[in-house]
N, C-alpha and C. Protein backbone atom coordinates (compact mmCIF):
# COMPACT_ATOMS: atom_id res chain seq x y z
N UNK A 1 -41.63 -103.06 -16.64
CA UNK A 1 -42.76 -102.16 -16.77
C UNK A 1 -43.03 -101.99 -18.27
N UNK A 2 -44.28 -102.35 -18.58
CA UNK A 2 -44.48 -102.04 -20.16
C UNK A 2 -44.97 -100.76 -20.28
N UNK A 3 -44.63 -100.23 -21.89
CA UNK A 3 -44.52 -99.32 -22.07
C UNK A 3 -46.26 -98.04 -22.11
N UNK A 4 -47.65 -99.24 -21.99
CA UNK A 4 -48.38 -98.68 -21.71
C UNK A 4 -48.88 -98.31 -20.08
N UNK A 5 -48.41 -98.85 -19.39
CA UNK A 5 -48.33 -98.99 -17.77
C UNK A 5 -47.66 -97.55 -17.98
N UNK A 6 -46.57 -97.26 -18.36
CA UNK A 6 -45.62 -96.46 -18.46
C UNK A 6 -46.31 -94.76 -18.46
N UNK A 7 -47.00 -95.11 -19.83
CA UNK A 7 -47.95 -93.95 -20.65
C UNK A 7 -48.85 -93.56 -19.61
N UNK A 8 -49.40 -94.72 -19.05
CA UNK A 8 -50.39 -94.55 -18.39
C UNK A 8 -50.27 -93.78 -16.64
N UNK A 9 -48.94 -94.22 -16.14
CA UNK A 9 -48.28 -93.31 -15.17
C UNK A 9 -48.23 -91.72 -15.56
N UNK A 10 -47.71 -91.44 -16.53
CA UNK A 10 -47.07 -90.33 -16.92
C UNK A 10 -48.54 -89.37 -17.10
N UNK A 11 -49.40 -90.19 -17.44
CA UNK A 11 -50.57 -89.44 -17.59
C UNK A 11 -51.20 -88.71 -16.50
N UNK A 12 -51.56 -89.69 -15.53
CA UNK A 12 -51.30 -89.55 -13.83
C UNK A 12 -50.78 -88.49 -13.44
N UNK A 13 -49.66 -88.02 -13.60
CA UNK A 13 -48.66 -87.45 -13.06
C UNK A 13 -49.16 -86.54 -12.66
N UNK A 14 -49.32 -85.98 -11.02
CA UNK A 14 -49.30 -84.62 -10.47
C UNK A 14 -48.48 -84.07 -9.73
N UNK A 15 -48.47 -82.75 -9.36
CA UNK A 15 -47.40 -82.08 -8.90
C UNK A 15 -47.73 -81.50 -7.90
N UNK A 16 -47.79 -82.46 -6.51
CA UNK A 16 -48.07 -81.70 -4.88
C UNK A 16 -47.65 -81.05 -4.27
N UNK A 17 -48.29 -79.99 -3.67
CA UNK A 17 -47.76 -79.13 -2.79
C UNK A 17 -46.75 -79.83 -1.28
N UNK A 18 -45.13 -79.38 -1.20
CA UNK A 18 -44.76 -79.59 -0.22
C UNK A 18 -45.47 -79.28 1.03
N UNK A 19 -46.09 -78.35 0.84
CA UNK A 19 -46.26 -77.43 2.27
C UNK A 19 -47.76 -78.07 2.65
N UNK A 20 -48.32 -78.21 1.61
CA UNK A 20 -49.73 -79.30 2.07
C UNK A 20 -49.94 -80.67 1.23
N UNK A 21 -49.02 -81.53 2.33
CA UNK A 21 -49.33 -82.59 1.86
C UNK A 21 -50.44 -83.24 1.45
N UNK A 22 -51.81 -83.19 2.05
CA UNK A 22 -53.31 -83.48 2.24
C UNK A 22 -53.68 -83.57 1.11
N UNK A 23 -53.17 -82.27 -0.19
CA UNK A 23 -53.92 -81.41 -1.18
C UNK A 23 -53.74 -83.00 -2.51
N UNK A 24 -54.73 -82.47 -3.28
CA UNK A 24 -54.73 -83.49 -4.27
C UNK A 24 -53.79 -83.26 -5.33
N UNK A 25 -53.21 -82.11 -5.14
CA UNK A 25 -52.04 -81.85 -6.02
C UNK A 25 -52.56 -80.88 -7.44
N UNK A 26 -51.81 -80.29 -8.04
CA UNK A 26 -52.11 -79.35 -9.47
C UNK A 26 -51.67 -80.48 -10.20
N UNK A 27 -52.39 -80.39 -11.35
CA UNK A 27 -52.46 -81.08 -12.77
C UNK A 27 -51.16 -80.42 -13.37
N UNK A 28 -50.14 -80.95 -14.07
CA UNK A 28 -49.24 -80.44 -14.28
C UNK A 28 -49.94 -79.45 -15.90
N UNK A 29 -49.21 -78.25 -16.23
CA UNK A 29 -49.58 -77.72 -17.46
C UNK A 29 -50.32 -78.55 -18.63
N UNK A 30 -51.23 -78.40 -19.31
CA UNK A 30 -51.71 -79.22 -20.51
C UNK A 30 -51.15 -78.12 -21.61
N UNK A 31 -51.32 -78.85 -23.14
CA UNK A 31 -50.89 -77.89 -24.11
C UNK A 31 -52.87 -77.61 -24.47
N UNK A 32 -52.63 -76.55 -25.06
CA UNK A 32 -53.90 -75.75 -25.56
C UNK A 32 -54.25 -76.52 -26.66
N UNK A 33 -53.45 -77.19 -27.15
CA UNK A 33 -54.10 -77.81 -28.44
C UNK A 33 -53.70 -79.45 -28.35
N UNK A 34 -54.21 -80.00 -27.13
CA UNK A 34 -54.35 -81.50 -26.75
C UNK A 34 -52.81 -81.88 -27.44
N UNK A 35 -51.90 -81.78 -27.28
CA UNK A 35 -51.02 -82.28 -27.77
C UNK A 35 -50.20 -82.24 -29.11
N UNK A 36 -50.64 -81.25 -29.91
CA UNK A 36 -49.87 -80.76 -31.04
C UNK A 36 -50.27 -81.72 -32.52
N UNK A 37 -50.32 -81.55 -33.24
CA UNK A 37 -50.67 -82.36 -34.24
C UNK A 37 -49.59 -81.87 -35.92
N UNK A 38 -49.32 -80.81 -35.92
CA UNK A 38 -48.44 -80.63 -36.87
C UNK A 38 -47.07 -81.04 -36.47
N UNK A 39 -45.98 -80.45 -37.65
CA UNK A 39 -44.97 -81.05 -37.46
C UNK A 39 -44.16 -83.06 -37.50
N UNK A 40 -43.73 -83.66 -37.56
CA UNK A 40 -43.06 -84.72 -37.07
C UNK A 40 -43.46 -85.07 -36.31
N UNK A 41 -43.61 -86.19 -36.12
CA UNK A 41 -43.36 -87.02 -34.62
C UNK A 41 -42.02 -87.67 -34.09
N UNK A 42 -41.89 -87.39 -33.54
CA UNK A 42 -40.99 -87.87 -32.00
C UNK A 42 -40.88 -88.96 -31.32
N UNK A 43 -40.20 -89.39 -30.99
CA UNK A 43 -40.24 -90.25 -29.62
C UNK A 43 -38.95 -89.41 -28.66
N UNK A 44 -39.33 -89.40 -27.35
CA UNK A 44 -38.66 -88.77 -26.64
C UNK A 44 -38.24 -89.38 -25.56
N UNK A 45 -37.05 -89.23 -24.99
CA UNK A 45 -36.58 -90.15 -23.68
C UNK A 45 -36.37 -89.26 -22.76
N UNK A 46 -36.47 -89.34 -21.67
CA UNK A 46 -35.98 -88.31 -20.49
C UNK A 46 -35.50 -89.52 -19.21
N UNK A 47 -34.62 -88.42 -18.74
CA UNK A 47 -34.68 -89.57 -17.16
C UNK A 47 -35.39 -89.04 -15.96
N UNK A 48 -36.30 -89.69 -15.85
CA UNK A 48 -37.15 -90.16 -14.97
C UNK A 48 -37.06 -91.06 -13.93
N UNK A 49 -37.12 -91.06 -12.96
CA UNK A 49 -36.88 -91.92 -11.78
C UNK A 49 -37.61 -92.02 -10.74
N UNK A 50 -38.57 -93.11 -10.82
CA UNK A 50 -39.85 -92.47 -9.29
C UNK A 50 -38.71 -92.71 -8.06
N UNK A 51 -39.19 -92.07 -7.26
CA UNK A 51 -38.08 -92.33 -6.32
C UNK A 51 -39.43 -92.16 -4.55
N UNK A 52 -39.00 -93.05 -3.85
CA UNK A 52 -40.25 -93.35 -2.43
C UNK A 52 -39.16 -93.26 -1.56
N UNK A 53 -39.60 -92.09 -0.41
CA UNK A 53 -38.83 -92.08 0.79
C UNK A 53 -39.38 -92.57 1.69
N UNK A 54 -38.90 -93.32 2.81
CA UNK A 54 -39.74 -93.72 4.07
C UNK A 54 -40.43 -92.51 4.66
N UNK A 55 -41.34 -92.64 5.41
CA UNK A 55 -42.08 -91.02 5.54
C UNK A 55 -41.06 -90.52 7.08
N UNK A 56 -39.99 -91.55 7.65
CA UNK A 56 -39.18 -90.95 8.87
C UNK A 56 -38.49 -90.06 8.15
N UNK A 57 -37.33 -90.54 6.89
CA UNK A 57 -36.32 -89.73 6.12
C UNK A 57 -36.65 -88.31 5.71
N UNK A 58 -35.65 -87.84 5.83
CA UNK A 58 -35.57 -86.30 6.20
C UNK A 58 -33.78 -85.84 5.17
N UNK A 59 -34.02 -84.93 4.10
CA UNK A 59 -33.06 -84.45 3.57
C UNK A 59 -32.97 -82.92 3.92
N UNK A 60 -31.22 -83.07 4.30
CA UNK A 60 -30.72 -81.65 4.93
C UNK A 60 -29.90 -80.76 4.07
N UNK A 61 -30.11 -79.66 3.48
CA UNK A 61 -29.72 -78.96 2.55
C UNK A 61 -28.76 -78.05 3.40
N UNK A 62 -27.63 -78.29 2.71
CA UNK A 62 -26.24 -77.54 3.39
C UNK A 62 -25.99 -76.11 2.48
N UNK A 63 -25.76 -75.09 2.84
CA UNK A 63 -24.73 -74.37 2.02
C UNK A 63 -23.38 -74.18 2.44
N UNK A 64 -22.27 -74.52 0.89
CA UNK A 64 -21.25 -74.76 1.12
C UNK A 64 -20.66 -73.57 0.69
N UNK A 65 -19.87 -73.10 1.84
CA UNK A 65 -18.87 -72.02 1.40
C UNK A 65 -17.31 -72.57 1.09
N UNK A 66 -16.34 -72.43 0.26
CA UNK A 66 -15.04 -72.83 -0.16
C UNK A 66 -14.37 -71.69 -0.25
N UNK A 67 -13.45 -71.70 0.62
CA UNK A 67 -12.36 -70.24 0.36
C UNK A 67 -10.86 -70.56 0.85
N UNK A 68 -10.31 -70.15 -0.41
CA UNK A 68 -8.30 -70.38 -0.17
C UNK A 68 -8.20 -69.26 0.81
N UNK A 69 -7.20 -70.51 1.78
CA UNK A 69 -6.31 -69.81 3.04
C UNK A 69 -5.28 -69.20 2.17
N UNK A 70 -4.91 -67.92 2.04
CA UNK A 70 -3.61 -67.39 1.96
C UNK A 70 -3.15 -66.70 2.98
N UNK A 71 -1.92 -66.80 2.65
CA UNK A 71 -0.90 -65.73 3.44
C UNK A 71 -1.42 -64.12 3.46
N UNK A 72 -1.45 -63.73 2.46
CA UNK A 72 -1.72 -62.05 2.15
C UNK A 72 -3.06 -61.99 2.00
N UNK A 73 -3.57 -60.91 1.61
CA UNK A 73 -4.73 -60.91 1.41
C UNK A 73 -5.30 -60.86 -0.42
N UNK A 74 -6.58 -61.30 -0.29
CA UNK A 74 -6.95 -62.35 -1.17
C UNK A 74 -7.08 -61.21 -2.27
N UNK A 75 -7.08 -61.40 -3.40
CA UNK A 75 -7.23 -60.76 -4.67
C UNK A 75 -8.90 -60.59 -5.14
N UNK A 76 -9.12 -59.16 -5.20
CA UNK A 76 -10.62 -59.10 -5.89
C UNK A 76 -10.66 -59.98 -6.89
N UNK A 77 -11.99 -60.60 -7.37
CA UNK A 77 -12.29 -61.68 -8.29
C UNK A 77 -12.26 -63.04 -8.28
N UNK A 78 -10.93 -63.14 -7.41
CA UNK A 78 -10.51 -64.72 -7.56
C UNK A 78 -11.41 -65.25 -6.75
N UNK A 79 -11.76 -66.30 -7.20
CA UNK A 79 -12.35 -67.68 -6.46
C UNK A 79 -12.34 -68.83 -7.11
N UNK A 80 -13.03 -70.12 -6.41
CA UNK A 80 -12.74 -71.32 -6.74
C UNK A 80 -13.42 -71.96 -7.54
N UNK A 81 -12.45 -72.30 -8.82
CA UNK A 81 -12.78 -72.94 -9.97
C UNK A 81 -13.53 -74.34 -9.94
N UNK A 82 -14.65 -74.96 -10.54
CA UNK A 82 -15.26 -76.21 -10.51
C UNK A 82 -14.33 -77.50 -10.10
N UNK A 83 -12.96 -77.73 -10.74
CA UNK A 83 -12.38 -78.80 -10.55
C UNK A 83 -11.64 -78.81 -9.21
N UNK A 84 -10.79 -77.49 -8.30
CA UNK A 84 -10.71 -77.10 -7.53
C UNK A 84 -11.89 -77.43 -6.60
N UNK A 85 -12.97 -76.99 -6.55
CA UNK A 85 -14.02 -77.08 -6.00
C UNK A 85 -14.13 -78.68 -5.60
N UNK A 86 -14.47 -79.52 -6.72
CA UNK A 86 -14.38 -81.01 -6.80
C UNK A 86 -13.33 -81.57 -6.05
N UNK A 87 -11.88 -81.20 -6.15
CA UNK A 87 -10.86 -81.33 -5.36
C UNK A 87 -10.99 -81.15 -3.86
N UNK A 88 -11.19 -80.31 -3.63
CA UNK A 88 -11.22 -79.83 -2.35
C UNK A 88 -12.58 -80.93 -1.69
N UNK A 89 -13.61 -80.95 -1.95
CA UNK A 89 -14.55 -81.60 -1.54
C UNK A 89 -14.31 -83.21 -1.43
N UNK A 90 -13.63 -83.78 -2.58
CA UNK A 90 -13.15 -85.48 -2.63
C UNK A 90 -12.16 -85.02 -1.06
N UNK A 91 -11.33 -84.50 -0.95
CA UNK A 91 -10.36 -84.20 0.09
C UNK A 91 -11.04 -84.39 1.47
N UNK A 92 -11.85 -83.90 1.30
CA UNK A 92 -12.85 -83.47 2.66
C UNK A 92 -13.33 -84.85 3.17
N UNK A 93 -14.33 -85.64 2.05
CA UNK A 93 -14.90 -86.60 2.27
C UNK A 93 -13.87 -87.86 2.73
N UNK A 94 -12.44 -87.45 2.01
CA UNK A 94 -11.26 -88.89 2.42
C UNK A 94 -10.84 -88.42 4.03
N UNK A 95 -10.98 -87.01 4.01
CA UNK A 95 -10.17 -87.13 5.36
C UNK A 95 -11.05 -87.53 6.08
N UNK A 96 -12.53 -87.53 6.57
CA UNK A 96 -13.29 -88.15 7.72
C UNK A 96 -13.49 -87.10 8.58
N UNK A 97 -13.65 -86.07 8.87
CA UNK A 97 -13.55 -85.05 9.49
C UNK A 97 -14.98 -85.65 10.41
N UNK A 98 -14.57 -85.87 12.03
CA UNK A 98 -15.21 -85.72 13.08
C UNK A 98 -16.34 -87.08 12.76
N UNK A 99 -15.71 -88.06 12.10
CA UNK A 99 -16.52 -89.50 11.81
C UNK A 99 -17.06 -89.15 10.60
N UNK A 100 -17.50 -88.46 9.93
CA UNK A 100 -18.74 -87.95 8.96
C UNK A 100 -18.40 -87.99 7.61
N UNK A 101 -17.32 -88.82 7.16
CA UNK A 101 -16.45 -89.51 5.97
C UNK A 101 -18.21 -90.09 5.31
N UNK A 102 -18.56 -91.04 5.61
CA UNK A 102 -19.46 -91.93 4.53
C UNK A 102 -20.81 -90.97 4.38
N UNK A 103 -21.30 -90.42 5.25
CA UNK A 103 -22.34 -89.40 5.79
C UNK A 103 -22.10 -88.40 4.20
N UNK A 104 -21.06 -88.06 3.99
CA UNK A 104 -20.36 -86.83 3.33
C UNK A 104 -20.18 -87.34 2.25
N UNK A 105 -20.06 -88.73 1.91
CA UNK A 105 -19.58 -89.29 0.58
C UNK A 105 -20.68 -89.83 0.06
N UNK A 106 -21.84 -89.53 0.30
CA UNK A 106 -23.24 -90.20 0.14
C UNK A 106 -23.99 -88.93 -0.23
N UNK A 107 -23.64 -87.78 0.12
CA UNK A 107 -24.05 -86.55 -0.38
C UNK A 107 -24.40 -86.31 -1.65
N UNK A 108 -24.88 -85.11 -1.90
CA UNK A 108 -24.94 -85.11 -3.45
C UNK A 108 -24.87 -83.50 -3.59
N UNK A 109 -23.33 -83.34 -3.87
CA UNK A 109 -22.60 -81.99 -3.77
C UNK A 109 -22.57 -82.13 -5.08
N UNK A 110 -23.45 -80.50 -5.29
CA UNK A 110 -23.76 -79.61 -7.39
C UNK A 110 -22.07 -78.66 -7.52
N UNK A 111 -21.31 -78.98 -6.55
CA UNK A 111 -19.71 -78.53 -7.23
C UNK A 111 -19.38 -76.98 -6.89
N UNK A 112 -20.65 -76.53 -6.23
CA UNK A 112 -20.53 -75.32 -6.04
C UNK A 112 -20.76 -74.54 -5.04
N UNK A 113 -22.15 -74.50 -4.87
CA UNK A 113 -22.50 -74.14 -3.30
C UNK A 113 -23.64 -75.11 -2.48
N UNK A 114 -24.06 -75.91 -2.70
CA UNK A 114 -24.90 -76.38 -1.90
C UNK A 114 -25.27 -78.66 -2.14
N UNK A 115 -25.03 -78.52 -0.95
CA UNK A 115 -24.75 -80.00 -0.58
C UNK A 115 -26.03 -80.87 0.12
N UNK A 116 -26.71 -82.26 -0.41
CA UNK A 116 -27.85 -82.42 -0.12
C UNK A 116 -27.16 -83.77 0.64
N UNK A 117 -28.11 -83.77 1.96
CA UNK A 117 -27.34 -85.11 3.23
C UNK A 117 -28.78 -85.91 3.16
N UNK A 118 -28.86 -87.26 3.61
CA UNK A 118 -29.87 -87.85 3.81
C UNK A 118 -29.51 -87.95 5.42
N UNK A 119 -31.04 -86.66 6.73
CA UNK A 119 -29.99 -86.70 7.46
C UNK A 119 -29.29 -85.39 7.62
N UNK A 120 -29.42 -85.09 9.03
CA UNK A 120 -28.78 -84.09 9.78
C UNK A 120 -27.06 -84.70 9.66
N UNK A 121 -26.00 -83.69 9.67
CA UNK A 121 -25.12 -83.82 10.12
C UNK A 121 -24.99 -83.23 11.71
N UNK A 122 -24.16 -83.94 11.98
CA UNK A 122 -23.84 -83.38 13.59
C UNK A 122 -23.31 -82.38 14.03
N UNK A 123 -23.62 -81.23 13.76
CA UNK A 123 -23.24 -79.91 13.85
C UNK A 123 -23.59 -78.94 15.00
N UNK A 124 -22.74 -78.29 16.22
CA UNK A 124 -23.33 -77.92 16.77
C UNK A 124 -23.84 -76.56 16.12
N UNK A 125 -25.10 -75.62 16.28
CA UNK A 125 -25.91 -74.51 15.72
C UNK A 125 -25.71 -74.74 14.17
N UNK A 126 -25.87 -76.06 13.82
CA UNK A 126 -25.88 -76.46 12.24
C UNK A 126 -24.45 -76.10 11.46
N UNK A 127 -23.87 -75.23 11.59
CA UNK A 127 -22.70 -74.34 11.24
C UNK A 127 -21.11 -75.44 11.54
N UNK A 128 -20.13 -76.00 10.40
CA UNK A 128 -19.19 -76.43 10.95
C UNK A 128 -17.75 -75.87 9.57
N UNK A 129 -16.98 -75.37 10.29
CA UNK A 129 -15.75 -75.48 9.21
C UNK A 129 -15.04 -76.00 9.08
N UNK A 130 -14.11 -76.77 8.20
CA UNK A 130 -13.45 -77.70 7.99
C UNK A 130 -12.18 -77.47 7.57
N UNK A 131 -10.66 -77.46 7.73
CA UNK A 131 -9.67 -77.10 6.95
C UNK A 131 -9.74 -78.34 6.01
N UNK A 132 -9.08 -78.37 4.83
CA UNK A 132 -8.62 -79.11 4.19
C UNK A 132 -7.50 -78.88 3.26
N UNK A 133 -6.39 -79.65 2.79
CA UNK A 133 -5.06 -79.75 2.68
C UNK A 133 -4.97 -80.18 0.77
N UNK A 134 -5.37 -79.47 -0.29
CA UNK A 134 -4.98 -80.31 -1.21
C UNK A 134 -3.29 -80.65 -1.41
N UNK A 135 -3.02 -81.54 -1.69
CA UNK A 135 -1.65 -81.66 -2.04
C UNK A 135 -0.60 -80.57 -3.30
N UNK A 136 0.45 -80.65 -2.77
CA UNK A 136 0.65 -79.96 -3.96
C UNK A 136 1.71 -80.34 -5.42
N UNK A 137 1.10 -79.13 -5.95
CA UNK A 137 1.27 -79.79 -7.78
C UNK A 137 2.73 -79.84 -8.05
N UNK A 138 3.32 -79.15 -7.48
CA UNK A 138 4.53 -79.38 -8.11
C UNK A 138 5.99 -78.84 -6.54
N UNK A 139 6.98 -79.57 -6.64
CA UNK A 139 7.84 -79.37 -5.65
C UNK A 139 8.53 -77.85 -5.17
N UNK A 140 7.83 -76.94 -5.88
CA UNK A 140 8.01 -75.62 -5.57
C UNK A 140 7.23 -74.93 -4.72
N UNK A 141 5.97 -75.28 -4.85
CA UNK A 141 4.66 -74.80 -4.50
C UNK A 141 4.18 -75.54 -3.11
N UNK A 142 4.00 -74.54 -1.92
CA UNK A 142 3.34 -75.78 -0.95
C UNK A 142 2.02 -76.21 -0.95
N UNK A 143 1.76 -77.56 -0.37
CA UNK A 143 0.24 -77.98 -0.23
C UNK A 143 -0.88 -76.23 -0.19
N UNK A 144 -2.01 -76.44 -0.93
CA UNK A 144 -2.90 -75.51 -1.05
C UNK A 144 -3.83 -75.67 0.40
N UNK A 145 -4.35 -74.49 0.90
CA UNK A 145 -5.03 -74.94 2.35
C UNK A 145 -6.57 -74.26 1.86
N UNK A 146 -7.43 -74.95 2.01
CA UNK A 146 -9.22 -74.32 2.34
C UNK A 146 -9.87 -74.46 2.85
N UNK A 147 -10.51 -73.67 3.74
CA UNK A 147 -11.73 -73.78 4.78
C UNK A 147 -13.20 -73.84 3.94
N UNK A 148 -13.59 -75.29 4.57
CA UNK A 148 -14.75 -75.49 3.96
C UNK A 148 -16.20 -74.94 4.58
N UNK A 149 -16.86 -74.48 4.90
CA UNK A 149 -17.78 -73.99 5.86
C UNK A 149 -19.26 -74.91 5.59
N UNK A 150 -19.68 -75.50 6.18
CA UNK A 150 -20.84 -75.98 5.69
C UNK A 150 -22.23 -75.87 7.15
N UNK A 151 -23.15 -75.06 6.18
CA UNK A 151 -24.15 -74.10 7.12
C UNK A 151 -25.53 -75.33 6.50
N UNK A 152 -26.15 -75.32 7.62
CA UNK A 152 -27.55 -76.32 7.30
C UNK A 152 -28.40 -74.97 6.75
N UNK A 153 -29.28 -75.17 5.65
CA UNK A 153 -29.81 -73.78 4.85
C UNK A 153 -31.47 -74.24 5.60
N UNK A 154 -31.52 -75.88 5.38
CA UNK A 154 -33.23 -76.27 5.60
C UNK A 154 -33.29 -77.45 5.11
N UNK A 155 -34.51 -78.18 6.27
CA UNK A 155 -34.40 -79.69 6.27
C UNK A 155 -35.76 -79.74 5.51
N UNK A 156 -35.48 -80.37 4.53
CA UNK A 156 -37.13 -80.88 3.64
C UNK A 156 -37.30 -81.97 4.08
């Protein structure tokens, strides 16, 4: 793609309403002063990616709840740290829970609360929890246990 094809996309560019597809879309913001003229010039890179779904495909937005099984009861404040988080989730996706291993590893989990599927998972009333087992760190300590909860929020 040359770089005026390029310019010339970007120029294009509008921003359609989900909810009415039909619509010709809003012009994205212009600057008030055609593009700025003081200052430096720039060249700027961003990532950009056109991206075309078949019009069947359907993405299912999960929210993910993560919470340590303990013995006693749980301590105000504590909860689960990003790499923990990451842990627990690689765990999930190796064990295969109910076939849904590649389904789950194709996801695109933000580490925290909410998980994007291409694609319903098979859930009965959308709602499924999951134990999972991290191993543990050191021969004193037993394997860590967490219930993963993953709730369908809305299918775009």
């Amino acid at each position: 793609m040359s770089a005026n094809s390029l310019t010339e996309e970007l120029r294009a560019l509008t921003l359609t309403s989900l909810g009415d597809p039909g619509a010709s879309g809003v012009v994205l913001a212009k600057r008030p002063d055609k593009g700025g003229t003081l200052g430096r010039r720039i060249e700027l890179y961003a990532n950009l990616y056109k991206i075309e779904f078949r019009k069947s495909a359907s993405i299912a937005h999960y929210d993910v709840n993560i919470v340590a099984v303990k013995d006693g009861p749980a301590k105000a404040g504590t909860g689960i740290n990003r790499e923990t988080s990451i842990a627990v989730w690689d765990a999930l996706v190796a064990s295969n829970p109910d076939g849904l291993g590649q389904q789950l590893k194709s996801a695109a989990f933000d580490n925290q609360k909410n998980a994007f599927c291409l694609g319903n998972l098979a859930f009965a009333n959308g709602v499924k929890v999951f134990r999972v087992s991290l191993e543990a760190e050191t021969a004193e300590r037993p394997p860590r246990l967490f219930d993963v909860k993953l709730q369908l929020a809305q299918v775009i």
